[in-house]
N, C-alpha and C. Protein backbone atom coordinates (compact mmCIF):
# COMPACT_ATOMS: atom_id res chain seq x y z
N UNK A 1 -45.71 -5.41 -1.22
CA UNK A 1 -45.00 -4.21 -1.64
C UNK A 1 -45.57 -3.69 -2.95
N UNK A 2 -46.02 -4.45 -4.28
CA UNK A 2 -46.31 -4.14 -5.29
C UNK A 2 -47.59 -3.63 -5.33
N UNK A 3 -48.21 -3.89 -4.19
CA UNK A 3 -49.81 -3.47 -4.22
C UNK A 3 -49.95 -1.59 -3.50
N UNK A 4 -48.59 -1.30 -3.17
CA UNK A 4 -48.92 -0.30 -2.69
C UNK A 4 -48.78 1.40 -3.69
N UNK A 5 -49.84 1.78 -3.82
CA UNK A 5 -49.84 3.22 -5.39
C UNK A 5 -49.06 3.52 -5.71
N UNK A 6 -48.83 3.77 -7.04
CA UNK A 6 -47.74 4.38 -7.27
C UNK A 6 -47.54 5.48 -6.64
N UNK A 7 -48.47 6.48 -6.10
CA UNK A 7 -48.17 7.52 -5.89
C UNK A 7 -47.75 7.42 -4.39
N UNK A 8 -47.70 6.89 -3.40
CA UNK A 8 -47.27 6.42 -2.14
C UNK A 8 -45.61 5.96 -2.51
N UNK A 9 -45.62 4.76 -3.78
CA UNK A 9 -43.91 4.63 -4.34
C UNK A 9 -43.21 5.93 -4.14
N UNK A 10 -43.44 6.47 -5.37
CA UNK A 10 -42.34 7.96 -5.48
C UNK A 10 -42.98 9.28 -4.64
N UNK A 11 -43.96 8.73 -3.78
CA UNK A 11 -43.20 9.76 -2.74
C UNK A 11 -42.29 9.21 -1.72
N UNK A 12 -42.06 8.03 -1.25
CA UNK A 12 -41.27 6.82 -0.16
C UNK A 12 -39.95 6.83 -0.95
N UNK A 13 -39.78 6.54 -2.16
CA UNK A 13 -38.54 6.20 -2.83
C UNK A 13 -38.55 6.77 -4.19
N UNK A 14 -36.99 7.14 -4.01
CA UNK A 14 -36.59 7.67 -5.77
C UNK A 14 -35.64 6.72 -6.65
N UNK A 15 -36.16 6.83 -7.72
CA UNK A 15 -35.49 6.19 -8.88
C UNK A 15 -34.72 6.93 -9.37
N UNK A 16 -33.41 6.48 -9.84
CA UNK A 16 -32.68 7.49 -10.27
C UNK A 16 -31.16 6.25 -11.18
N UNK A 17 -30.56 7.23 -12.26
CA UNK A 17 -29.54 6.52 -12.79
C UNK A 17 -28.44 7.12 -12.89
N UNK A 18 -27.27 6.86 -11.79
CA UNK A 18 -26.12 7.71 -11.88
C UNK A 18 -24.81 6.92 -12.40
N UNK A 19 -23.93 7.32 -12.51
CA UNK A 19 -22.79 6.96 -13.31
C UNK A 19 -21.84 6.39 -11.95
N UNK A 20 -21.77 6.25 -10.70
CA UNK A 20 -20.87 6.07 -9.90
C UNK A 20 -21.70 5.68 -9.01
N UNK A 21 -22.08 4.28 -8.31
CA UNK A 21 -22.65 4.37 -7.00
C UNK A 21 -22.58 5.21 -5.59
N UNK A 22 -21.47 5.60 -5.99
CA UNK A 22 -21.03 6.63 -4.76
C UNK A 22 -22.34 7.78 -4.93
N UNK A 23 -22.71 8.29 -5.72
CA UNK A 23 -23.70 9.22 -6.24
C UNK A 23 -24.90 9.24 -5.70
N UNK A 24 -25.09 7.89 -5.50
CA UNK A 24 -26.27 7.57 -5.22
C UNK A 24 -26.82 7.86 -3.15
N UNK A 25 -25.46 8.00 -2.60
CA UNK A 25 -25.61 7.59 -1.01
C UNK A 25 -25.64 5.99 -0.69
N UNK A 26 -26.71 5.78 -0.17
CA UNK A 26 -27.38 4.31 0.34
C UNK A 26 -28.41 3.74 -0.22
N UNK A 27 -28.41 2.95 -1.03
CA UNK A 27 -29.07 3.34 -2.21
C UNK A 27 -29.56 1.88 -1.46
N UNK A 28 -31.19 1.69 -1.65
CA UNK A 28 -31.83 0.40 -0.95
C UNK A 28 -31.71 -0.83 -2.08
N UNK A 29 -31.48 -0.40 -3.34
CA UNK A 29 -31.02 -1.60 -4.36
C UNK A 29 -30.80 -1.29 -5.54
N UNK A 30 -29.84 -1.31 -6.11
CA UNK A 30 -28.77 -0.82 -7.32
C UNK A 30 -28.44 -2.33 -8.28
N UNK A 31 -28.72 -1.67 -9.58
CA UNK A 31 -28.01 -2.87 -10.32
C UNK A 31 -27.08 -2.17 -11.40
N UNK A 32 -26.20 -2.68 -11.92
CA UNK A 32 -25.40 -2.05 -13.20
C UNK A 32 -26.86 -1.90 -14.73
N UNK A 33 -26.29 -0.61 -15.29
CA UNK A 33 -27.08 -0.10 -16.45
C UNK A 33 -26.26 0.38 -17.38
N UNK A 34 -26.89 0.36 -18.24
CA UNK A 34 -26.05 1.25 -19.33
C UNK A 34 -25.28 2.69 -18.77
N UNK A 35 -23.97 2.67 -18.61
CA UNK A 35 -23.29 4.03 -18.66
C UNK A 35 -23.45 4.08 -16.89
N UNK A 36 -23.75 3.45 -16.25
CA UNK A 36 -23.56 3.76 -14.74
C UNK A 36 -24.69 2.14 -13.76
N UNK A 37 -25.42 2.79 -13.21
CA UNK A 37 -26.47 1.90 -12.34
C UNK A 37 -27.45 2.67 -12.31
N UNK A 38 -28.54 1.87 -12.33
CA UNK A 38 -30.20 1.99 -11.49
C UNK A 38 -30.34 2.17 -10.44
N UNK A 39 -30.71 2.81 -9.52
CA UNK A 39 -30.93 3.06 -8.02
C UNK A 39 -32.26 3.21 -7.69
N UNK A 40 -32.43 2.70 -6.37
CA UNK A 40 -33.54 2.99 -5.48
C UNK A 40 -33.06 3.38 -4.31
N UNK A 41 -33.39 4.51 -3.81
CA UNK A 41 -33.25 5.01 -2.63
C UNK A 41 -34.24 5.81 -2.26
N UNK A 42 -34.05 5.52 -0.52
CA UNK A 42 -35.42 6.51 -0.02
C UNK A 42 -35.72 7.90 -0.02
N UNK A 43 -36.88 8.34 -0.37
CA UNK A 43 -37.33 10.16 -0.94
C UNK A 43 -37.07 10.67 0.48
N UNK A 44 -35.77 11.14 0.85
CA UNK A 44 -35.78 11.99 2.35
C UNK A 44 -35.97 13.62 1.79
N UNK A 45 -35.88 13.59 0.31
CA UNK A 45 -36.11 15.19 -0.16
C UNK A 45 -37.16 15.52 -1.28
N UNK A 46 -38.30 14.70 -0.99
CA UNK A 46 -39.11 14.97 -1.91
C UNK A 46 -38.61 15.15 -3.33
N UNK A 47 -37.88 14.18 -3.60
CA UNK A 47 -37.58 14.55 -4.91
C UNK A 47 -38.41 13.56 -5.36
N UNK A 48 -38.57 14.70 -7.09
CA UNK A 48 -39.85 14.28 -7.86
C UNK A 48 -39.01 12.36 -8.99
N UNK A 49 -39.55 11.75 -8.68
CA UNK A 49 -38.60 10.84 -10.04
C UNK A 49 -40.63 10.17 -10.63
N UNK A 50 -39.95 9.31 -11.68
CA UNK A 50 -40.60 8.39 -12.24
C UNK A 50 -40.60 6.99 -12.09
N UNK A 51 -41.57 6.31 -11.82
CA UNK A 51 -41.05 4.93 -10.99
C UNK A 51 -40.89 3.77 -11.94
N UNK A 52 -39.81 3.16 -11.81
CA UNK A 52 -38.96 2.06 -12.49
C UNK A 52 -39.76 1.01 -12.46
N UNK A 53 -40.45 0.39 -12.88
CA UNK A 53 -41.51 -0.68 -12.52
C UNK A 53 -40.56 -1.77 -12.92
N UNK A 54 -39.51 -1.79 -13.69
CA UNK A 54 -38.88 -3.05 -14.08
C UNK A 54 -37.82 -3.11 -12.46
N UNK A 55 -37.14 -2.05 -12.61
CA UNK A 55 -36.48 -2.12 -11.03
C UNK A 55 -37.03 -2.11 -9.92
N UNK A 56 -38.05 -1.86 -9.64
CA UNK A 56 -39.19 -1.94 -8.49
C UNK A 56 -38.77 -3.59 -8.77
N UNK A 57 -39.92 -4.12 -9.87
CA UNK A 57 -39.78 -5.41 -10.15
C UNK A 57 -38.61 -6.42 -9.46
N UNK A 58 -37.67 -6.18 -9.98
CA UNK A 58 -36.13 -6.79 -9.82
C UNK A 58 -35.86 -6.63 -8.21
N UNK A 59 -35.98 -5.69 -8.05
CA UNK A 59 -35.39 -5.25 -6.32
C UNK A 59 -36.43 -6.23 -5.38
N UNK A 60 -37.94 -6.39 -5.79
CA UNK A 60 -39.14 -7.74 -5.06
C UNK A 60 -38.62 -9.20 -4.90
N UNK A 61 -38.04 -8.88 -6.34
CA UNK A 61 -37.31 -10.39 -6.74
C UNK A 61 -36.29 -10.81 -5.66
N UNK A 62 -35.45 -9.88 -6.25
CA UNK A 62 -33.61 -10.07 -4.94
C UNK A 62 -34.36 -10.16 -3.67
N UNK A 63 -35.25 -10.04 -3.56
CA UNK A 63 -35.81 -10.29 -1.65
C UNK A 63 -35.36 -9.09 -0.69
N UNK A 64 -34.84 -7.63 -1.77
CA UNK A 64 -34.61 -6.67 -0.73
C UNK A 64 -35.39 -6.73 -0.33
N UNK A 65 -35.08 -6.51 1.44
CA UNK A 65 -36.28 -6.30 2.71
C UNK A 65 -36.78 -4.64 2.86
N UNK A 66 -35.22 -3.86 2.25
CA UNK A 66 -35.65 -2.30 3.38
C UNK A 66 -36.51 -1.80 2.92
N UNK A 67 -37.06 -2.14 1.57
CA UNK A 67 -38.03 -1.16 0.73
C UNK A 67 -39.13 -1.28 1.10
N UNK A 68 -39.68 -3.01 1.84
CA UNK A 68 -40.97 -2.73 2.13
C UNK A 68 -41.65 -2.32 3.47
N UNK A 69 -40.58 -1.78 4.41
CA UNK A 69 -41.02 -0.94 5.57
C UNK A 69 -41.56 0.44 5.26
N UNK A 70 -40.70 0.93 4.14
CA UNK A 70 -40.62 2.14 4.24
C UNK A 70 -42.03 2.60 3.24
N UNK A 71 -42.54 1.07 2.64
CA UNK A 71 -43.88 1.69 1.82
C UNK A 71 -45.14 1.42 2.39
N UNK A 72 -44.45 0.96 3.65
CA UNK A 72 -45.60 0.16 4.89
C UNK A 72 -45.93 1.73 5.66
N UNK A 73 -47.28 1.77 5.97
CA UNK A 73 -47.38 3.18 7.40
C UNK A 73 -47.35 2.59 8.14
């Protein structure tokens, strides 16, 4: 999963930090942050983010599975 470009990352998945998980939808792996949570969820709208390399990181760790289909072709 980590070997695949960044630029293949944030177009597959967005990083994002909202105040309510609800905010987020289905978010493929969330942790608590300052003032809300960290999210990863999949780019179904081209939205532009910046990629979390510490939460990328963390989410490899926890052994989420869904993230690395979706950075697989």
């Amino acid at each position: 999963m980590l070997q695949s470009p960044v630029a293949r990352i944030t177009e597959r998945l967005v990083f994002r930090k909202v105040k309510d998980r609800a905010e987020s939808g289905k978010p493929l792996y969330a942790e608590e942050a300052l003032g809300g949570y960290a999210v990863i969820a999949q780019n179904t709208t081209d939205e532009s983010s910046r990629i979390d390399m510490e939460l990328l990181f963390n989410a490899a760790l926890s052994g989420e599975s869904s993230i690395l289909p979706i950075l697989q072709d």
